[in-house]
C-alpha atoms as a PDB file:
ATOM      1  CA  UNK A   1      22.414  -3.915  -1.238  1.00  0.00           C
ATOM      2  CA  UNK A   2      18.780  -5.186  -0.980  1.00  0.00           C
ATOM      3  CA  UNK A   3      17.561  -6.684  -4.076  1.00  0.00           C
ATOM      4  CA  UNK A   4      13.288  -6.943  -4.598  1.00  0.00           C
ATOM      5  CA  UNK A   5      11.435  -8.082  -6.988  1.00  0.00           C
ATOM      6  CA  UNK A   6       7.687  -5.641  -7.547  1.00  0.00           C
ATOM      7  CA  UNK A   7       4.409  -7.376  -7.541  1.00  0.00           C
ATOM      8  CA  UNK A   8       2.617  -5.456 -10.461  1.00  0.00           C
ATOM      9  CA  UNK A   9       4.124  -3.568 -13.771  1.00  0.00           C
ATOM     10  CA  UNK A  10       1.938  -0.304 -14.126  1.00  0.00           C
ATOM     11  CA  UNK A  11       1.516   3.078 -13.240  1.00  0.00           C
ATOM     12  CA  UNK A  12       1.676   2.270  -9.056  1.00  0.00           C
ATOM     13  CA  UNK A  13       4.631  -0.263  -9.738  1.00  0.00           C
ATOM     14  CA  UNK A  14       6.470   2.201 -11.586  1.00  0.00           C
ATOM     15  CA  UNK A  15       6.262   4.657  -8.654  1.00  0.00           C
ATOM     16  CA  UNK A  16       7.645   2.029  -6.148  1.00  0.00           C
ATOM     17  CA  UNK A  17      10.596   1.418  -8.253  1.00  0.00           C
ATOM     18  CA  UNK A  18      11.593   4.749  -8.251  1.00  0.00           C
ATOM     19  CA  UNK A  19      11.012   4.634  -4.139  1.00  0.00           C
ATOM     20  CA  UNK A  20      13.332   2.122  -4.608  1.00  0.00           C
ATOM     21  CA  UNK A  21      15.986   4.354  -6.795  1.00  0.00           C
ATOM     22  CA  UNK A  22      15.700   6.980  -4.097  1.00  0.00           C
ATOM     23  CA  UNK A  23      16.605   4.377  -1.131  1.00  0.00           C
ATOM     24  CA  UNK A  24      19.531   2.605  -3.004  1.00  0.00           C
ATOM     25  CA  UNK A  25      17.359  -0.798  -3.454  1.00  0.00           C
ATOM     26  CA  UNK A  26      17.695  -2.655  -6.419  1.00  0.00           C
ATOM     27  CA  UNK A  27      14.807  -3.761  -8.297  1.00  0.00           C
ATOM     28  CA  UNK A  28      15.630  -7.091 -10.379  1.00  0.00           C
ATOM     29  CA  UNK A  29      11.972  -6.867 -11.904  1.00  0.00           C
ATOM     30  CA  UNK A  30       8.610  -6.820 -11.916  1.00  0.00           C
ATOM     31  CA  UNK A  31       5.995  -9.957 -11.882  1.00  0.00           C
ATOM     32  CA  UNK A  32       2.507 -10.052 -13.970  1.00  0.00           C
ATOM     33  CA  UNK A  33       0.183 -12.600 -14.119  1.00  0.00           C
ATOM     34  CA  UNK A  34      -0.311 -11.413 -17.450  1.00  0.00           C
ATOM     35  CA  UNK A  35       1.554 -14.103 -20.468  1.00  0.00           C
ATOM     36  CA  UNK A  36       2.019 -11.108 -23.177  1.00  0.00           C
ATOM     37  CA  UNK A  37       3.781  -9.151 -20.605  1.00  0.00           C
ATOM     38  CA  UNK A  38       6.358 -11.728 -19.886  1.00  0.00           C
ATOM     39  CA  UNK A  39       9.533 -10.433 -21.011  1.00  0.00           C
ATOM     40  CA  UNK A  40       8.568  -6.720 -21.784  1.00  0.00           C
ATOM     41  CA  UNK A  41      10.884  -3.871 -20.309  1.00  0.00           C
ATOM     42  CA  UNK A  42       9.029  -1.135 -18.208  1.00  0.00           C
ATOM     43  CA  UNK A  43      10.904   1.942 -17.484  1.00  0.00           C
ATOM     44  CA  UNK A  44      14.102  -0.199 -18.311  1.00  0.00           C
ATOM     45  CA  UNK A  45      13.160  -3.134 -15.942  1.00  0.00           C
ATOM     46  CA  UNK A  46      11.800  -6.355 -17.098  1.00  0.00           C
ATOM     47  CA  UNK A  47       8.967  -7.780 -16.512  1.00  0.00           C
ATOM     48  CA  UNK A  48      10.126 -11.419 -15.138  1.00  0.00           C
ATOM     49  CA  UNK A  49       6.440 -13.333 -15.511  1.00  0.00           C
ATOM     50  CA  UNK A  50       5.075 -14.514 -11.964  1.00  0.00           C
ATOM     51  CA  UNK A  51       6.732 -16.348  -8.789  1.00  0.00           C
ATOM     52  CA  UNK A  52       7.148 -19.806 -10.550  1.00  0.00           C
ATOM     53  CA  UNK A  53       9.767 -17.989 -12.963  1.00  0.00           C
ATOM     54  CA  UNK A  54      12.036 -16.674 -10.674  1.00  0.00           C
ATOM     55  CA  UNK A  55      12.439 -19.666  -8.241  1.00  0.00           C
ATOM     56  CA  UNK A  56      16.124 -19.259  -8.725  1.00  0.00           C
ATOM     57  CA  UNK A  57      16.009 -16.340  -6.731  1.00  0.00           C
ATOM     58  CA  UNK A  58      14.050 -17.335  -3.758  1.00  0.00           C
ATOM     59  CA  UNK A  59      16.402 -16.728  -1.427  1.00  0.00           C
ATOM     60  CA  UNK A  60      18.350 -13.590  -3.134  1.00  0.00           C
ATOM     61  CA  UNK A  61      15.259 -11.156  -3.319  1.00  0.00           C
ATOM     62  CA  UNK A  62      12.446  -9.530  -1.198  1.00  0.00           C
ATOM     63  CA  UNK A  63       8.985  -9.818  -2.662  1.00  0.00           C
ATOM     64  CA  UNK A  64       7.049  -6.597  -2.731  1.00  0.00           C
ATOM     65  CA  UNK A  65       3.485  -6.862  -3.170  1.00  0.00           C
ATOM     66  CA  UNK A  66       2.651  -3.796  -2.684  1.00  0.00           C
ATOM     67  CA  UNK A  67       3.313  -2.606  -6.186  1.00  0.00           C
ATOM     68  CA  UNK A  68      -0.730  -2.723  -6.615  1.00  0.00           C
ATOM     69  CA  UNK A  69      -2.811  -0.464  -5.376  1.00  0.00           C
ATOM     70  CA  UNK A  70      -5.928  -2.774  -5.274  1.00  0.00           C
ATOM     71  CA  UNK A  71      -6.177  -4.054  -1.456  1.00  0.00           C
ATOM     72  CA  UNK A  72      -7.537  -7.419  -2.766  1.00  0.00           C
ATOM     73  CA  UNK A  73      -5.118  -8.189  -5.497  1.00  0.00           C
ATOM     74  CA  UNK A  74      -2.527  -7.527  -2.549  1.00  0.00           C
ATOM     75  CA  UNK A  75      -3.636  -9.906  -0.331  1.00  0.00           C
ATOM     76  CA  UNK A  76      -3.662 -12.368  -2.875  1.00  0.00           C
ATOM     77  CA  UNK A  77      -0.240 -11.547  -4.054  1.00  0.00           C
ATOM     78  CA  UNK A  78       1.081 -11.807  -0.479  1.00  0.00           C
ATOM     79  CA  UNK A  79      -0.828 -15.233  -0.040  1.00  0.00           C
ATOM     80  CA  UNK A  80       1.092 -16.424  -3.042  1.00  0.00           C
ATOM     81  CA  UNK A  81       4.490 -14.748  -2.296  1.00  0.00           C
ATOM     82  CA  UNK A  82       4.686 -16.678   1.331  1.00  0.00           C
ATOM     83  CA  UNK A  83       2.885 -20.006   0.754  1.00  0.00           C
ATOM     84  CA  UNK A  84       5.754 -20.172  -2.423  1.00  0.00           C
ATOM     85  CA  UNK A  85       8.515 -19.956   0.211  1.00  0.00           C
ATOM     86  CA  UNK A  86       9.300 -16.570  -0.996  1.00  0.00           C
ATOM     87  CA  UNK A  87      10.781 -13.583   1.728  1.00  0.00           C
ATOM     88  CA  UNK A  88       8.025 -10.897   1.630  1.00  0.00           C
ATOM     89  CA  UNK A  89      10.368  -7.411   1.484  1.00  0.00           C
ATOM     90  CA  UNK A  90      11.235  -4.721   4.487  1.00  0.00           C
ATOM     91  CA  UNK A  91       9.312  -1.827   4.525  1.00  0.00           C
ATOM     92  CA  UNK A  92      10.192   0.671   2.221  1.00  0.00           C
ATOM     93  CA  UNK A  93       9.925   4.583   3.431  1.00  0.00           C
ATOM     94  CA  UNK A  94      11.011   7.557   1.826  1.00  0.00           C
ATOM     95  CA  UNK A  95      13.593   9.243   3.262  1.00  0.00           C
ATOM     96  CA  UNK A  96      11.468  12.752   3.081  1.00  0.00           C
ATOM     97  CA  UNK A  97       9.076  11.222   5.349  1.00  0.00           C
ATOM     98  CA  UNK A  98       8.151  12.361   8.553  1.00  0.00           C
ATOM     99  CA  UNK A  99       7.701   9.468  10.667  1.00  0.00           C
ATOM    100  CA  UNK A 100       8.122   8.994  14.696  1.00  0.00           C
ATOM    101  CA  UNK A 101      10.097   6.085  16.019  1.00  0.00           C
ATOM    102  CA  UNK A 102       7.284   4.975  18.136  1.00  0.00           C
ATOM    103  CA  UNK A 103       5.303   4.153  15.104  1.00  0.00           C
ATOM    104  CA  UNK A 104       5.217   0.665  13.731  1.00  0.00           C
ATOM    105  CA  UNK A 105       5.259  -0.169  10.522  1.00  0.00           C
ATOM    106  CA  UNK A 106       4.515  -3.654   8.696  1.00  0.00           C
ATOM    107  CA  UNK A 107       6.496  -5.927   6.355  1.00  0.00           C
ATOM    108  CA  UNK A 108       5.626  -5.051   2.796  1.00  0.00           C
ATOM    109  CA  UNK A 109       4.476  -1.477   3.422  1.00  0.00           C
ATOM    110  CA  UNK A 110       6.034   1.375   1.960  1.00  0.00           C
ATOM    111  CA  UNK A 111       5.287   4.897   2.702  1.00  0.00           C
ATOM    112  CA  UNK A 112       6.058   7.870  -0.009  1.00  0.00           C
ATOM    113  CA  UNK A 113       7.693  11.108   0.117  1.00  0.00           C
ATOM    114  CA  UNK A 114       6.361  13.385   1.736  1.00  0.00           C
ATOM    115  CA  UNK A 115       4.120  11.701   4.304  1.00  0.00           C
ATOM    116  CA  UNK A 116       3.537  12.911   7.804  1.00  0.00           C
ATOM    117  CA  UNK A 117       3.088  10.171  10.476  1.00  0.00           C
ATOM    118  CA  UNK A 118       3.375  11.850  14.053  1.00  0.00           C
ATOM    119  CA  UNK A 119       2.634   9.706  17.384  1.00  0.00           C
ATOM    120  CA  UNK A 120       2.127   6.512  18.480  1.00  0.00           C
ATOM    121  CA  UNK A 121       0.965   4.903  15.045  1.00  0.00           C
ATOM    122  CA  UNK A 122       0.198   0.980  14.113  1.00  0.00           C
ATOM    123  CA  UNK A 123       0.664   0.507   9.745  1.00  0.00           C
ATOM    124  CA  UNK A 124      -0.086  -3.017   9.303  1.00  0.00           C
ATOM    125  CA  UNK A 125       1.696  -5.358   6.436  1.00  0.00           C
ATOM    126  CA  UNK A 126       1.253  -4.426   2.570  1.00  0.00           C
ATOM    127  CA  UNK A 127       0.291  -1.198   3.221  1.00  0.00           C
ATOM    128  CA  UNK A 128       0.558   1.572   0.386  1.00  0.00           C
ATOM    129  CA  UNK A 129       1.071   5.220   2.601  1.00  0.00           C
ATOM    130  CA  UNK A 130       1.055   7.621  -0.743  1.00  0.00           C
ATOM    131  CA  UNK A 131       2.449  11.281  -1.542  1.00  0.00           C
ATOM    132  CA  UNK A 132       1.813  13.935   1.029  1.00  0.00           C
ATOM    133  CA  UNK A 133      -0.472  11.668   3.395  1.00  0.00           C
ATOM    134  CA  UNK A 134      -0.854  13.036   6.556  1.00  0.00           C
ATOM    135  CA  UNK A 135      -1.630  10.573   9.290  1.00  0.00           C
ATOM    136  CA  UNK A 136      -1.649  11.914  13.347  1.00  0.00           C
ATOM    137  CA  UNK A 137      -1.812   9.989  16.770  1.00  0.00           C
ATOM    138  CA  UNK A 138      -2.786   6.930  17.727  1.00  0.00           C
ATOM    139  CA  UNK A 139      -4.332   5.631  14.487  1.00  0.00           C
ATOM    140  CA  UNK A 140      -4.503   2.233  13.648  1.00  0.00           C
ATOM    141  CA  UNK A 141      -4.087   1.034   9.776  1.00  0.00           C
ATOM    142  CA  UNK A 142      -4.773  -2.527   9.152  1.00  0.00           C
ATOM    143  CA  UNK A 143      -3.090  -4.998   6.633  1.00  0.00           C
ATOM    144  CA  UNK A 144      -3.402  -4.517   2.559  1.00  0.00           C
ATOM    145  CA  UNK A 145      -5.044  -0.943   3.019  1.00  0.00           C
ATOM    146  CA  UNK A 146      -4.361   1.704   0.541  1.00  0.00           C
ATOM    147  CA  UNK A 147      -3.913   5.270   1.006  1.00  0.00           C
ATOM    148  CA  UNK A 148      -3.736   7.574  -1.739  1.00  0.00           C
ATOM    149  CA  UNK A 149      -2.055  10.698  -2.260  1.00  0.00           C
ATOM    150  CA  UNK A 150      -3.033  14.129   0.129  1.00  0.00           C
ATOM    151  CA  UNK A 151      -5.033  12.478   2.257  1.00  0.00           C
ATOM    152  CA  UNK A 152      -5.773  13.230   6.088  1.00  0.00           C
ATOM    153  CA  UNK A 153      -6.991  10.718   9.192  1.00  0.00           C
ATOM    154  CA  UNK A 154      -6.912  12.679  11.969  1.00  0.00           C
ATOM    155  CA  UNK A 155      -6.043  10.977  15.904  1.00  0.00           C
ATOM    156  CA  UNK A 156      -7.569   8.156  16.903  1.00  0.00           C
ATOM    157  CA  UNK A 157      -8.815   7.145  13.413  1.00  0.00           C
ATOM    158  CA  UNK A 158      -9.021   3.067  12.391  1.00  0.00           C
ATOM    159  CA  UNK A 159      -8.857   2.051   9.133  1.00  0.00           C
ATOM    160  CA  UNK A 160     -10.358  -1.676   8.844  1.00  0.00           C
ATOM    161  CA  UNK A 161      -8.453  -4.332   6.511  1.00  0.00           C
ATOM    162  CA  UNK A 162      -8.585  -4.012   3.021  1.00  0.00           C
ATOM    163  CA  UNK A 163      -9.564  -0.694   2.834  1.00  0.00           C
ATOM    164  CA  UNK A 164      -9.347   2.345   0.299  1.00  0.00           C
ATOM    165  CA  UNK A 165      -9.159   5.894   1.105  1.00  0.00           C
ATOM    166  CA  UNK A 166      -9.257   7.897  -1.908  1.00  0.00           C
ATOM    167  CA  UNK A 167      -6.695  11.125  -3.165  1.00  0.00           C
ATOM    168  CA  UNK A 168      -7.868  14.230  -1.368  1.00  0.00           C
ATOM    169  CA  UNK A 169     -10.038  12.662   1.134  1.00  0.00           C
ATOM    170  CA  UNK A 170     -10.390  13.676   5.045  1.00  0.00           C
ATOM    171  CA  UNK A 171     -11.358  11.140   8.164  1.00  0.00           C
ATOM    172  CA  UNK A 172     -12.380  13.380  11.235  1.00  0.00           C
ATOM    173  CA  UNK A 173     -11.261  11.825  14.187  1.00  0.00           C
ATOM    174  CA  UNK A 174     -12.125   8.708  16.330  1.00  0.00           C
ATOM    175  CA  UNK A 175     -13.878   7.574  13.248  1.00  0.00           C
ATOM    176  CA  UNK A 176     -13.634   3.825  11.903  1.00  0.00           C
ATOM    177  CA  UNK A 177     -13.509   2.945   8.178  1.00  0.00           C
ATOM    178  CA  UNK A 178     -15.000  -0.587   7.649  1.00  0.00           C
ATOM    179  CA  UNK A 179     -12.658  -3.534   6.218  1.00  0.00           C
ATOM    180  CA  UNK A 180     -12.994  -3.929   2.850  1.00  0.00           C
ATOM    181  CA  UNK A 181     -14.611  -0.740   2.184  1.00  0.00           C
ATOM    182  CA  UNK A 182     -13.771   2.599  -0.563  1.00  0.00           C
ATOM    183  CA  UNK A 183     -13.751   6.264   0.405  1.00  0.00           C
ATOM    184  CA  UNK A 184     -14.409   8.430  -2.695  1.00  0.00           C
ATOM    185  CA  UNK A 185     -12.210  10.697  -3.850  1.00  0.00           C
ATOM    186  CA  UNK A 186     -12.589  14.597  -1.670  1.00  0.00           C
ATOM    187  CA  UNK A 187     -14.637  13.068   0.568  1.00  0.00           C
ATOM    188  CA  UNK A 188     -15.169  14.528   4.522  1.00  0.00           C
ATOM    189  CA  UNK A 189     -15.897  11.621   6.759  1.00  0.00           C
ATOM    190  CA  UNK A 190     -17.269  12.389   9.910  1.00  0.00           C
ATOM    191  CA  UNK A 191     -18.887   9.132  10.890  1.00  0.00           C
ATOM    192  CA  UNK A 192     -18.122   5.293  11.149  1.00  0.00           C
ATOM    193  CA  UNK A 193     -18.313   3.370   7.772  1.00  0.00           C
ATOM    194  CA  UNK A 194     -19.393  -0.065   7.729  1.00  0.00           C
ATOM    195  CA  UNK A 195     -17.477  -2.979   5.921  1.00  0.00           C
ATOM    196  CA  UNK A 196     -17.723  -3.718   2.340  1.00  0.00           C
ATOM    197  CA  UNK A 197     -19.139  -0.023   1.516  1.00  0.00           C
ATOM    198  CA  UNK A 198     -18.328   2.799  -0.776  1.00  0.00           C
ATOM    199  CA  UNK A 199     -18.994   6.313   0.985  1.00  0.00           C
ATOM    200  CA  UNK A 200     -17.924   9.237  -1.053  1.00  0.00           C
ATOM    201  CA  UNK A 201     -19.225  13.432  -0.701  1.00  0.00           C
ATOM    202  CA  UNK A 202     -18.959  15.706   1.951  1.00  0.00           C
ATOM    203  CA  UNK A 203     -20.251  15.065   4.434  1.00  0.00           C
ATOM    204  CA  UNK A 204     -19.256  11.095   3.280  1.00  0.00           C
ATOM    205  CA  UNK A 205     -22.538   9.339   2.645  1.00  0.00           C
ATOM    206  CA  UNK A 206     -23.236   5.774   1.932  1.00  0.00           C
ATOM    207  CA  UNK A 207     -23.323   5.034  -1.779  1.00  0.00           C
ATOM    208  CA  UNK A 208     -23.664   1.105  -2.034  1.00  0.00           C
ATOM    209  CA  UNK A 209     -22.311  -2.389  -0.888  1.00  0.00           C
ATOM    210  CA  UNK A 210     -19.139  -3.766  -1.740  1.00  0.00           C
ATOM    211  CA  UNK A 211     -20.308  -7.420  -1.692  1.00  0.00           C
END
């Protein structure tokens, strides 16, 4: 049986262990950076404190870090995980999820029920694919991005590093969403976003910087 160990104890954590109950993984705990949290139970499952308190089980777990939904806290947490000698986990995907076999998908991503991933698709590592996504052919979604629930990129879409693509939101095709940048909530892109912005409304409009 695989054995992991969650980056994260909240709401988003919560929802990977139960991926995890559904797939017959076995969550030993969750890590928090946090010192009062140390120790705490969440759902049942303890919090274990961070990386330097579970060196005893380097090389009996997988390290998911993708039990955050901030991109940037992810890529941190995956920077940690590896340069501690730690084996970042499998991808995990929902066995209600549509997904071709020509797709690839990254170490540390996990993709939840009900997603649709047709043709010819490129997830890259610590990538979150959430509830009823629908994702078509030939997109390309780079590391630490997050997708939240109900969203749609249509073909040919490419989501830059880092990214966030809020619940409800729509990406017409052959559109690029900047690294590092945050679709709003409902939005209807039908353009390019640059890196390091927020675009949210439909159509999507520019809001601000992300610097």
């Amino acid at each position: 049986m695989r054995k992991i160990v969650i980056w994260g104890s909240g709401g988003h954590a919560r929802e990977v262990n139960w991926l995890c109950d559904e797939l017959g993984v076995q969550v030993l705990g969750f890590l928090d950076e946090r010192p009062e949290m140390k120790g705490q139970l969440v759902n049942g499952v303890s919090v274990l404190g961070t990386l330097d308190d579970i060196e005893a089980m380097r090389h009996e777990v997988e390290i998911l870090c993708a039990g955050v939904g901030d991109p940037a806290l992810k890529k941190r947490f995956a920077y940690d995980t590896i340069r501690s000698g730690f084996r970042i986990a499998d991808p995990l995907v929902h066995p209600q999820v549509r997904l071709s076999r020509r797709n690839i998908v990254g170490q540390g991503s996990m993709i939840c029920e009900g997603a649709i991933l047709t043709d010819n698709i490129q997830i890259g590592c610590h990538v979150i694919i959430n509830r009823s996504a629908n994702i078509s052919h030939d997109t390309v979604i780079d590391d630490y991005v997050t997708i939240a629930p109900g969203v749609n990129l249509a073909g040919n879409v490419a989501v830059g590093e880092g990214a966030y693509i809020g619940i409800g939101s729509s990406v017409r095709e052959k559109c690029r969403i900047g690294c590092w940048s945050m679709i709003g909530g409902g939005a209807f892109v039908k353009g390019d976003i640059p890196d390091f912005t927020m675009a949210a409304g439909v159509p999507a409009v520019i809001k601000k910087r992300l610097d």
